[in-house]
N, C-alpha and C. Protein backbone atom coordinates (compact mmCIF):
# COMPACT_ATOMS: atom_id res chain seq x y z
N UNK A 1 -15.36 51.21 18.32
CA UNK A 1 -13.98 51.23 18.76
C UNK A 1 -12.99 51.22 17.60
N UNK A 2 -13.34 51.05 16.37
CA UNK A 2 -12.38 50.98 15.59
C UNK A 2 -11.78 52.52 14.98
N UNK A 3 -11.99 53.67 15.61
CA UNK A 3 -11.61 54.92 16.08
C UNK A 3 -10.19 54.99 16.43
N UNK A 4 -9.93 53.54 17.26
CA UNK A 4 -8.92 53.54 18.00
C UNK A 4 -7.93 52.57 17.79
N UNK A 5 -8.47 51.88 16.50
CA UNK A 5 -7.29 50.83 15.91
C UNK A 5 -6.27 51.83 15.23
N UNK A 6 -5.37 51.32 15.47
CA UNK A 6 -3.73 52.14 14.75
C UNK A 6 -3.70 51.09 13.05
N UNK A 7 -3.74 51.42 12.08
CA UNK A 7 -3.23 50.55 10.87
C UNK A 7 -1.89 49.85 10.85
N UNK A 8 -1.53 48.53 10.43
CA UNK A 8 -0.47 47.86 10.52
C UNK A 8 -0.70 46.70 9.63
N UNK A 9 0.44 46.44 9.05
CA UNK A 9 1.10 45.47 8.05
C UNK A 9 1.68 44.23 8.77
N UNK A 10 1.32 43.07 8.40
CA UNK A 10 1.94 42.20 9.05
C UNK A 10 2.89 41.26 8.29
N UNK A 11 3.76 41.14 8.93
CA UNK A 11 5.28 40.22 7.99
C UNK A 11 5.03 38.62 8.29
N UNK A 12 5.12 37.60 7.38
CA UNK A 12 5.23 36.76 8.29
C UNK A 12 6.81 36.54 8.52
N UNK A 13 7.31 35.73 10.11
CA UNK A 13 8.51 35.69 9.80
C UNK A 13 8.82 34.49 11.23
N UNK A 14 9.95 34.14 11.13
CA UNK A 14 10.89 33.14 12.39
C UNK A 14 11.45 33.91 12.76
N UNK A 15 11.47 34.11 14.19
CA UNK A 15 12.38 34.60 15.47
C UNK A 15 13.30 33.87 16.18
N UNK A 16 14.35 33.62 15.83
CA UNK A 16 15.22 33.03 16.85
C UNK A 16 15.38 33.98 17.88
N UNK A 17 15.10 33.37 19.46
CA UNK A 17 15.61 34.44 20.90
C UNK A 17 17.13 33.78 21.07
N UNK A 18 17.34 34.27 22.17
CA UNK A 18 18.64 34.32 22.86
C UNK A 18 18.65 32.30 23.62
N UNK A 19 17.16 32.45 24.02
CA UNK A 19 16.90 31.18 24.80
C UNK A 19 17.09 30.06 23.89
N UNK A 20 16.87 30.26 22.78
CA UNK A 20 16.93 28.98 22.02
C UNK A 20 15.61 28.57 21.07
N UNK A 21 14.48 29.35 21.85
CA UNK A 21 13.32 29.16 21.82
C UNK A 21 13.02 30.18 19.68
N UNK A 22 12.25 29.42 18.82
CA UNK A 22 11.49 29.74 17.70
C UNK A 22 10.32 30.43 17.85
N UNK A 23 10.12 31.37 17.32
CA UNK A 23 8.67 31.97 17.19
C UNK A 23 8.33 31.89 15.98
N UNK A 24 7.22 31.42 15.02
CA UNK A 24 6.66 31.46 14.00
C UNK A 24 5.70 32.27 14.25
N UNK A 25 5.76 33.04 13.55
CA UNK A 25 5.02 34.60 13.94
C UNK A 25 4.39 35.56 13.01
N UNK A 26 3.83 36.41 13.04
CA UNK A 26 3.91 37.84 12.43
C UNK A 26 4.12 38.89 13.12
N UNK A 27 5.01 39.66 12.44
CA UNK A 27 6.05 40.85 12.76
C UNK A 27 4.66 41.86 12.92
N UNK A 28 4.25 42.74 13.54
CA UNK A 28 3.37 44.30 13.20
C UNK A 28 4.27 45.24 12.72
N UNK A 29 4.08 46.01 11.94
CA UNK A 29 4.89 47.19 11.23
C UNK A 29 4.03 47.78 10.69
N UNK A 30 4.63 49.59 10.72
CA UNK A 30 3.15 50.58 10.44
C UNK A 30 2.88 50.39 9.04
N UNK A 31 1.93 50.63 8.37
CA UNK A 31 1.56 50.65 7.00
C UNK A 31 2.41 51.53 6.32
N UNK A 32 2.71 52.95 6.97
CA UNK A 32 3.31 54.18 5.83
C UNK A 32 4.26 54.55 7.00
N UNK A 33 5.48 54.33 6.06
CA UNK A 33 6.93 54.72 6.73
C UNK A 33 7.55 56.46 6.66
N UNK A 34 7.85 56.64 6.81
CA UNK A 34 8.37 57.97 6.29
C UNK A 34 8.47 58.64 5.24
N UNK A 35 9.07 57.50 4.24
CA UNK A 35 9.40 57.69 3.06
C UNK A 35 8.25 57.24 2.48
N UNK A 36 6.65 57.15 2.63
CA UNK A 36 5.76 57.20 1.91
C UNK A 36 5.97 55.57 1.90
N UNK A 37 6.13 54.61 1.69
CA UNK A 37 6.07 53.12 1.12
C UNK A 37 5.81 52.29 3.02
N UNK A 38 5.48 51.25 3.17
CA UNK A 38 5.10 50.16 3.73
C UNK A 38 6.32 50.19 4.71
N UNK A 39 6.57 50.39 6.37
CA UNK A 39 7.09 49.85 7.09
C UNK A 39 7.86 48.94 7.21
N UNK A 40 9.33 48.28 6.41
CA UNK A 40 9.76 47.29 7.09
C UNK A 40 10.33 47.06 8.43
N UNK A 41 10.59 45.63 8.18
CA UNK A 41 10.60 44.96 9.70
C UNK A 41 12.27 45.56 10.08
N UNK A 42 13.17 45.38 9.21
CA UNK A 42 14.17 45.89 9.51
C UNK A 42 14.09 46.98 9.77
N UNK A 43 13.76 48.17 9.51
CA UNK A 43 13.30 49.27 10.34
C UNK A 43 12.78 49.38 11.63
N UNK A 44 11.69 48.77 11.63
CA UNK A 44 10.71 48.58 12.89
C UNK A 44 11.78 47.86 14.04
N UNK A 45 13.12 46.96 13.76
CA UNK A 45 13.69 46.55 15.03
C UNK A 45 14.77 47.67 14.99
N UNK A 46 15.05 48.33 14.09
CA UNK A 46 16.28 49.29 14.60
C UNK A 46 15.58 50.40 14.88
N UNK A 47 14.66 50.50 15.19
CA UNK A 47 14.17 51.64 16.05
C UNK A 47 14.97 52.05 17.20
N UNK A 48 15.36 53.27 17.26
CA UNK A 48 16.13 53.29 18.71
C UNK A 48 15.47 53.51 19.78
N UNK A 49 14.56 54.29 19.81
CA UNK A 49 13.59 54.92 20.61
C UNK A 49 12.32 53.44 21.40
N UNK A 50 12.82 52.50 20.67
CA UNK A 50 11.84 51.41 20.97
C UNK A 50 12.24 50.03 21.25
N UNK A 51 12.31 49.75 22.59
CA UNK A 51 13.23 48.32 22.87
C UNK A 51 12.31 47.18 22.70
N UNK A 52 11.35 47.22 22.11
CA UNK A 52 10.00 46.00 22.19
C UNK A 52 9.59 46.50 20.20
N UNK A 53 8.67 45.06 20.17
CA UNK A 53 8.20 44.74 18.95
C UNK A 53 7.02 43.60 19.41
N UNK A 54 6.09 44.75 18.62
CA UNK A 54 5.04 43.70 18.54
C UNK A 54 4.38 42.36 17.86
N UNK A 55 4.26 41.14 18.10
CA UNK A 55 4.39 39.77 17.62
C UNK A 55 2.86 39.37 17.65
N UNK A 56 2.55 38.39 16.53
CA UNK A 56 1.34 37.05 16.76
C UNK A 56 1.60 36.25 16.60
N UNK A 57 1.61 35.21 17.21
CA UNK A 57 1.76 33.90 16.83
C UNK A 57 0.91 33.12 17.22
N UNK A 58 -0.20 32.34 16.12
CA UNK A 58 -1.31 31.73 16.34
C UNK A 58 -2.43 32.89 16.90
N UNK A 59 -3.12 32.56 17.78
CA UNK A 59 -3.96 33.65 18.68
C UNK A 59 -3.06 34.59 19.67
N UNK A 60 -2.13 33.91 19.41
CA UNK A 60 -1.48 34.99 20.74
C UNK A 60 -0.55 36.03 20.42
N UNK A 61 -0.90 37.84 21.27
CA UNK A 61 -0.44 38.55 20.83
C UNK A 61 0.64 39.60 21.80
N UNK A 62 1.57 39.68 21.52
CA UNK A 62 2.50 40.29 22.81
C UNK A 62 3.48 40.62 22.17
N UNK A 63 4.63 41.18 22.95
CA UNK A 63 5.49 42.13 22.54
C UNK A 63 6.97 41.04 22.84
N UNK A 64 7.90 41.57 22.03
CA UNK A 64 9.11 40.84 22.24
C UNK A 64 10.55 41.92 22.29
N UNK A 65 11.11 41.62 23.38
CA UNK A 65 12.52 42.66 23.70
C UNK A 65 13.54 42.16 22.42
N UNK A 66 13.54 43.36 21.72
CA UNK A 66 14.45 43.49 20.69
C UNK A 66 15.91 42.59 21.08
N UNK A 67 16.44 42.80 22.70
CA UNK A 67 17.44 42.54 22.92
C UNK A 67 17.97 41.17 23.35
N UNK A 68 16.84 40.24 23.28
CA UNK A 68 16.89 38.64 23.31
C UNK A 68 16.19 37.99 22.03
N UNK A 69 16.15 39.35 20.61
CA UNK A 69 15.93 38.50 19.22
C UNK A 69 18.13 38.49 19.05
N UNK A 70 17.95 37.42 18.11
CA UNK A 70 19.19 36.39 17.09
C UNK A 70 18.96 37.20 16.19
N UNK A 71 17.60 36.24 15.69
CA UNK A 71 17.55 36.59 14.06
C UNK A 71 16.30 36.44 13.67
N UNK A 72 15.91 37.53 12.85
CA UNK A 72 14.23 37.19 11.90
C UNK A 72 14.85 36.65 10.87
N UNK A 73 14.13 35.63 10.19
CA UNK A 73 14.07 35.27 8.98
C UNK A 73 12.58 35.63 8.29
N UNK A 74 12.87 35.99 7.21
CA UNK A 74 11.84 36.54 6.52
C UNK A 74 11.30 35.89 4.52
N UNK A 75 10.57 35.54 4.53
CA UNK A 75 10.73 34.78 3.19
C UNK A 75 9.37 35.44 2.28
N UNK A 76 9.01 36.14 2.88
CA UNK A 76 8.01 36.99 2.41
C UNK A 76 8.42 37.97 1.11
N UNK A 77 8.10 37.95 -0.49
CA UNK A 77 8.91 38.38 -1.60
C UNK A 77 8.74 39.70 -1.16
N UNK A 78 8.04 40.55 -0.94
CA UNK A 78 7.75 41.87 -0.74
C UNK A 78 8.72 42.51 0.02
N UNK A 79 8.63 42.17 1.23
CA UNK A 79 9.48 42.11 2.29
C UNK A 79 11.50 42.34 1.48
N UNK A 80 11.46 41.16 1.16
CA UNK A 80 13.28 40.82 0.70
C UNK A 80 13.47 41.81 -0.23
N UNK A 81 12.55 42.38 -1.40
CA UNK A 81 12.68 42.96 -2.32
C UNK A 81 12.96 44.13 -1.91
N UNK A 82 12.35 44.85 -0.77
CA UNK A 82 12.22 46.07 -0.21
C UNK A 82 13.70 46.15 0.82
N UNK A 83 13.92 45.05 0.89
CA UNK A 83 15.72 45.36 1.79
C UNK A 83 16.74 45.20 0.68
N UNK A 84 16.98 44.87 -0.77
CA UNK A 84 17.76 44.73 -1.72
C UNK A 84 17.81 45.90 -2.21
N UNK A 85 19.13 46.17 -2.27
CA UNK A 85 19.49 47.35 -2.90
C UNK A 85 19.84 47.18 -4.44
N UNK A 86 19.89 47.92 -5.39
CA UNK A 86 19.69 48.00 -6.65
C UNK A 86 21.38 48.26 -6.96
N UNK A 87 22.11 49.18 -6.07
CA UNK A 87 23.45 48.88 -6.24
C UNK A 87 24.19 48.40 -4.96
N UNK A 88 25.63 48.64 -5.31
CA UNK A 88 26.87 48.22 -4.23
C UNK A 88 27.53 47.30 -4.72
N UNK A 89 27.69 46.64 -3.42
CA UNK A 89 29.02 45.50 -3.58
C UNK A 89 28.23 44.36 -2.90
N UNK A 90 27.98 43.44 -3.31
CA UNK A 90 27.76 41.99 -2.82
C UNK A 90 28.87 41.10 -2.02
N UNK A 91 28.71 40.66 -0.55
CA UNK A 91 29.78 40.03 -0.55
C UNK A 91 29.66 38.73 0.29
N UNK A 92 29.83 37.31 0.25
CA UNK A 92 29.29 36.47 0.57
C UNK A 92 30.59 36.07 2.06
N UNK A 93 29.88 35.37 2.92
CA UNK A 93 30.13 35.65 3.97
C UNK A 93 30.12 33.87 4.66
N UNK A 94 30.45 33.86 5.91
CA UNK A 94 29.48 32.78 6.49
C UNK A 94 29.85 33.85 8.58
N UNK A 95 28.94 33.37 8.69
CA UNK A 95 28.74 34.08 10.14
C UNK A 95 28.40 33.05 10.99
N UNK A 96 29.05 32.81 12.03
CA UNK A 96 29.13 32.43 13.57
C UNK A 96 28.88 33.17 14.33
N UNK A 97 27.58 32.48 15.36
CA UNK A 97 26.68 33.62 16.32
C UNK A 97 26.59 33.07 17.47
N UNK A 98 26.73 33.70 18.66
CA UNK A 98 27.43 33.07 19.73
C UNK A 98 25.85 31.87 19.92
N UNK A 99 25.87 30.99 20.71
CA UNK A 99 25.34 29.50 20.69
C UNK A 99 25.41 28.47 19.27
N UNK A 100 26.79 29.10 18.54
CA UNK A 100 26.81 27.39 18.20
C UNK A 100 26.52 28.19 16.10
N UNK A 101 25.52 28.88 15.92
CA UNK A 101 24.84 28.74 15.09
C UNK A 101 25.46 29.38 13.72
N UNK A 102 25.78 28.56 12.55
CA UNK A 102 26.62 29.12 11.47
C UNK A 102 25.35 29.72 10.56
N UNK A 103 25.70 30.66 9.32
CA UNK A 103 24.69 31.26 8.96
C UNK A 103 25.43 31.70 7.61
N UNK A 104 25.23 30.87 6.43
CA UNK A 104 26.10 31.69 5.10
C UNK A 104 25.19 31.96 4.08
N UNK A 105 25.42 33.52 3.89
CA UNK A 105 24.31 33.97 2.66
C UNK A 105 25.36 35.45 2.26
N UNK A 106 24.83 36.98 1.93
CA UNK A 106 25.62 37.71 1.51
C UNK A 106 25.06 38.60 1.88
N UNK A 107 26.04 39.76 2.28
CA UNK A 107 25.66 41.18 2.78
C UNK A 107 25.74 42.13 1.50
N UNK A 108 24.82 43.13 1.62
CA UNK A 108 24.69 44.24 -0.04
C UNK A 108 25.24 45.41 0.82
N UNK A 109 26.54 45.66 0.07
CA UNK A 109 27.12 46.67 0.66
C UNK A 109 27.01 47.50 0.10
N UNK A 110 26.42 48.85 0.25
CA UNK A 110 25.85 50.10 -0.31
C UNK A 110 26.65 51.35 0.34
N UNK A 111 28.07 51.33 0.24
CA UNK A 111 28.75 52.38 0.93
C UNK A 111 29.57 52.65 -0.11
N UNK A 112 30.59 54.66 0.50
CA UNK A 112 31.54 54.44 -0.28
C UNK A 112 32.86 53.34 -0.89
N UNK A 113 33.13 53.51 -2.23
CA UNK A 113 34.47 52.33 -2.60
C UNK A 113 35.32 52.22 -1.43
N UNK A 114 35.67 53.31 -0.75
CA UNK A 114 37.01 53.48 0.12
C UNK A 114 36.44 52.41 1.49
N UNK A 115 34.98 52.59 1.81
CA UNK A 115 34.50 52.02 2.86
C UNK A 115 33.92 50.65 2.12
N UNK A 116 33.89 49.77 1.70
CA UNK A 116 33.20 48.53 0.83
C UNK A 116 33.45 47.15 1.59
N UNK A 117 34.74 47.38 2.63
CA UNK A 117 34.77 46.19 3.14
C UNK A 117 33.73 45.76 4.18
N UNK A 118 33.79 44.34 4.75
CA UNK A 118 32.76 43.87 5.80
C UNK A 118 32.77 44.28 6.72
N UNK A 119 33.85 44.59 7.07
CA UNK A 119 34.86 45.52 8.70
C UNK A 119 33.84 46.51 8.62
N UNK A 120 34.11 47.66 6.84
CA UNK A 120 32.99 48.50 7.23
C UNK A 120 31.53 48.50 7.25
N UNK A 121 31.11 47.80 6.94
CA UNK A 121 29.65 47.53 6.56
C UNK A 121 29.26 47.31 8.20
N UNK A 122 30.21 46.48 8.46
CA UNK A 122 29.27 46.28 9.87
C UNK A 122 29.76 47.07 11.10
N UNK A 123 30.59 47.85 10.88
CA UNK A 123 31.13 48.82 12.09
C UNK A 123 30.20 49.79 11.90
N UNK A 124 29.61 50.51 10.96
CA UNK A 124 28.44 51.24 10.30
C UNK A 124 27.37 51.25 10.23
N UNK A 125 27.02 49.90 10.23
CA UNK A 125 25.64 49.48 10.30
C UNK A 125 25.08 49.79 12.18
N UNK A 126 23.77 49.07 11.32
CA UNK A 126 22.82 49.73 12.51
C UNK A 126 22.50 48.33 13.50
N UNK A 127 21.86 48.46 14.15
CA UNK A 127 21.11 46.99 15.30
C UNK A 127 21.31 45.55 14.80
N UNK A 128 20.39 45.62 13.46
CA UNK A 128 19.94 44.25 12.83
C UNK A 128 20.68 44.99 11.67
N UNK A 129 21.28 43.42 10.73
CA UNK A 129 21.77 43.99 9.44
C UNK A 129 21.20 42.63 8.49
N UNK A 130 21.10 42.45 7.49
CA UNK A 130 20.30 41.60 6.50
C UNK A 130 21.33 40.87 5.85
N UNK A 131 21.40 39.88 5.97
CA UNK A 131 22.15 38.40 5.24
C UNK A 131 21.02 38.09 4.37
N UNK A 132 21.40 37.98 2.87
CA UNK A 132 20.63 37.52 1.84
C UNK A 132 20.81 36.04 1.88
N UNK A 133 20.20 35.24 1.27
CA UNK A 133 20.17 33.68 1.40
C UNK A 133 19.19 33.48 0.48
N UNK A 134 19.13 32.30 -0.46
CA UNK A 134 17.88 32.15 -1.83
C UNK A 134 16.81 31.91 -0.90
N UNK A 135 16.19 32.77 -1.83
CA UNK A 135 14.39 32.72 -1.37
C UNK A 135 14.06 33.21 -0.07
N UNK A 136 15.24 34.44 0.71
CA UNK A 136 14.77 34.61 2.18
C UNK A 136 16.23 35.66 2.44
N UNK A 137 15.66 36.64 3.40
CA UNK A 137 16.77 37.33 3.90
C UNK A 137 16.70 37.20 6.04
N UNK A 138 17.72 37.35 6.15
CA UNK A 138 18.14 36.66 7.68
C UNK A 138 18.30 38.21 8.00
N UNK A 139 17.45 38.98 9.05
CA UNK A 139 17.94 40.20 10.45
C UNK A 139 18.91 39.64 11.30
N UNK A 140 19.78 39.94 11.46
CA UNK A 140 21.20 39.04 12.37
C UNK A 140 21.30 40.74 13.45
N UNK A 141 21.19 40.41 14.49
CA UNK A 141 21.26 41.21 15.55
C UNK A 141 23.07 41.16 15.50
N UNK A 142 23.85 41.84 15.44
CA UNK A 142 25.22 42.69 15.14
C UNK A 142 25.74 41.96 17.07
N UNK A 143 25.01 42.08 17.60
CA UNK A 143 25.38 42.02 18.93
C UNK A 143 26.02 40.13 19.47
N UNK A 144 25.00 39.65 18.09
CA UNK A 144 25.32 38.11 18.29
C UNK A 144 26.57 36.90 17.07
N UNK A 145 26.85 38.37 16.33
CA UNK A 145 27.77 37.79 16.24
C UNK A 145 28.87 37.75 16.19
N UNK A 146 29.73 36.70 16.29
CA UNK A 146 30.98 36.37 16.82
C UNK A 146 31.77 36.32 16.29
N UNK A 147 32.00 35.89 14.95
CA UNK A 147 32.53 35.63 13.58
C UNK A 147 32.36 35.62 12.28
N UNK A 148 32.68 36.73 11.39
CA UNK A 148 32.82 36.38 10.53
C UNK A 148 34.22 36.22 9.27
N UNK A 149 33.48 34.99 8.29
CA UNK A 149 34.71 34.54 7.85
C UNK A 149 34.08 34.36 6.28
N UNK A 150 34.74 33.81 5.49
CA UNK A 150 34.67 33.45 3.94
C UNK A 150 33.55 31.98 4.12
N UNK A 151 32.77 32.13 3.03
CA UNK A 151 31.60 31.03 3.12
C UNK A 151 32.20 29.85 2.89
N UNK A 152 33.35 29.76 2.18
CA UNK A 152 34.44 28.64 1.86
C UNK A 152 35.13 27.73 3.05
């Protein structure tokens, strides 16, 4: 049967849902992306074509609706290195997400000068967008949040 295994990379990572509820988990993501290199997870949830993502946590293996994830956190070096961009604009932030939850780290803004602000970064952006934070980058589903303001 192994004819019929598909190849996949696994992330480890935290899922905040909508419920409140944590998943300590691993993400599935294909081995070879388009662009020749390793599947990330930020990819794999802005899939449009795909409202589910496949999860393990412990022995158990099942799928999770993109549209009741918050946020992955990801602390995996491979992983963070592969969402950092080499240029742009850095810009530090703090974000309020509807239940309560504050979140301050920095968005890598990789657009034109004319477009550089946060307004644009995130009117532009896609599903999930990546908050940097030491030693870990945060997927923040665009849909959950409510506010943002100066980390100050």
């Amino acid at each position: 049967m192994l004819e019929y295994q598909v190849p996949r990379r696994e992330v480890r990572a935290r899922i905040l849902l909508d419920d409140g509820r944590i998943l300590d988990c691993l993400v599935f993501t294909a081995v070879t992306a388009p662009d020749g290199g390793p599947q990330r997870v930020i990819d794999r949830l802005n899939e449009a074509d795909e409202e589910f993502v496949p999860v393990s946590c412990r022995d158990d293996r099942f799928l999770v609706n993109k549209s009741g994830i918050v946020t992955v956190q990801i602390t995996q070096p491979d992983e963070i290195a592969a969402l950092s961009h080499a240029t742009g604009i850095e810009r530090a932030v703090r974000l309020s997400l509807a239940g309560g939850i504050n979140l301050v780290g920095r968005f890598q803004i990789s657009m034109p000068p004319e477009r550089s602000r946060v307004i644009d970064f995130l009117n532009a952006a896609e599903r999930f967008v990546p908050l940097f934070g030491p030693d870990r980058v945060t997927l923040v589903q665009r849909n959950y949040i409510v506010a943002v303001r100066s980390p100050t």
